[in-house]
C-alpha atoms as a PDB file:
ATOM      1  CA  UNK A   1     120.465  81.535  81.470  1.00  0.00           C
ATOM      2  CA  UNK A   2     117.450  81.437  83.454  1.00  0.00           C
ATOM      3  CA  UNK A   3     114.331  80.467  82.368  1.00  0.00           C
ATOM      4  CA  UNK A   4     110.488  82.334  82.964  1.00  0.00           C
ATOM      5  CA  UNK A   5     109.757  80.907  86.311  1.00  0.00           C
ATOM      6  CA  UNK A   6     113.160  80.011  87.814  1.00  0.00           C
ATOM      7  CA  UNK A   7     114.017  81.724  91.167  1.00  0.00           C
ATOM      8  CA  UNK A   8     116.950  84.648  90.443  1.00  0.00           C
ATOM      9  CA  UNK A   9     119.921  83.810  92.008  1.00  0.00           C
ATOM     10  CA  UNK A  10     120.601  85.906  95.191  1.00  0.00           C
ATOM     11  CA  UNK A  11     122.622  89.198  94.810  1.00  0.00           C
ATOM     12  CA  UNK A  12     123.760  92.366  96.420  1.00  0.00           C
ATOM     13  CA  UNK A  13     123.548  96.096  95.430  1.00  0.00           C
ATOM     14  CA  UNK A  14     123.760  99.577  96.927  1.00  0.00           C
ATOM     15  CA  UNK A  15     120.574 101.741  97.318  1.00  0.00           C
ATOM     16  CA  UNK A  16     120.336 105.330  96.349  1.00  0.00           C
ATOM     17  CA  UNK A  17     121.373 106.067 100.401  1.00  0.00           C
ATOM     18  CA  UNK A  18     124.666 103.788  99.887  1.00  0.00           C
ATOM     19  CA  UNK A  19     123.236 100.807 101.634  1.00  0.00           C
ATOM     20  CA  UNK A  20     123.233  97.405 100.793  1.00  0.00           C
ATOM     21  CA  UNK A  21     120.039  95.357  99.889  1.00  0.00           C
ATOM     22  CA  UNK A  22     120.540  91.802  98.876  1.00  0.00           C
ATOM     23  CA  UNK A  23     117.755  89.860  97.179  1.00  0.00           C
ATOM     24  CA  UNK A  24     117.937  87.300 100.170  1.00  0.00           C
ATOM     25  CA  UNK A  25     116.645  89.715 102.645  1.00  0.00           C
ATOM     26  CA  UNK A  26     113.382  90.585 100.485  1.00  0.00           C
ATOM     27  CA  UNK A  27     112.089  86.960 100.335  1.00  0.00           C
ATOM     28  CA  UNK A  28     108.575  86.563  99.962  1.00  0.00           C
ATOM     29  CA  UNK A  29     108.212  90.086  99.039  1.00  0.00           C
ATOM     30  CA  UNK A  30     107.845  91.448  95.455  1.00  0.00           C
ATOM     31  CA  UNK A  31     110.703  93.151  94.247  1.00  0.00           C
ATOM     32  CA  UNK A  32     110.928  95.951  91.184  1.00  0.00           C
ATOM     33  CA  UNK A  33     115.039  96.692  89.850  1.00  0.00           C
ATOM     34  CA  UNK A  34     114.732 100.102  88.298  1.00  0.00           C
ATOM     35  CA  UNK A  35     118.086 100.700  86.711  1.00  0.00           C
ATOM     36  CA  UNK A  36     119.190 104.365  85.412  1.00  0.00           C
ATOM     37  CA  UNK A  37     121.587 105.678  83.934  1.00  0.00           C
ATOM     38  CA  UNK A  38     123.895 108.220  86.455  1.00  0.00           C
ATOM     39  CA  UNK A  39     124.580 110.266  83.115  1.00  0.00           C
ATOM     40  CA  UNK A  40     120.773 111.340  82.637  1.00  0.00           C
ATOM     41  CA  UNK A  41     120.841 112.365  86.311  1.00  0.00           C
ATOM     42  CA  UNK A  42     122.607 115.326  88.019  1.00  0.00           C
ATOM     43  CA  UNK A  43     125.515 115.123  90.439  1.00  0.00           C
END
């Protein structure tokens, strides 16, 4: 469990264009995760 002010472990995911981002690459930068639901969405 990670605690307010430990670093997030590093991790991979898909974009909305299919192409991988991993948390690694965005150092120093801030980063939002906006997660939502493909059931509200069409297609």
């Amino acid at each position: 469990m990670l605690k307010p002010g430990d670093p997030a472990p590093d991790f991979e995911v898909k974009d909305h264009h299919g192409n991988t981002v991993r948390l690694s690459d965005l150092r120093g930068r801030k980063v939002v995760l906006w997660f939502y639901p493909k059931a509200d969405t069409p297609g």
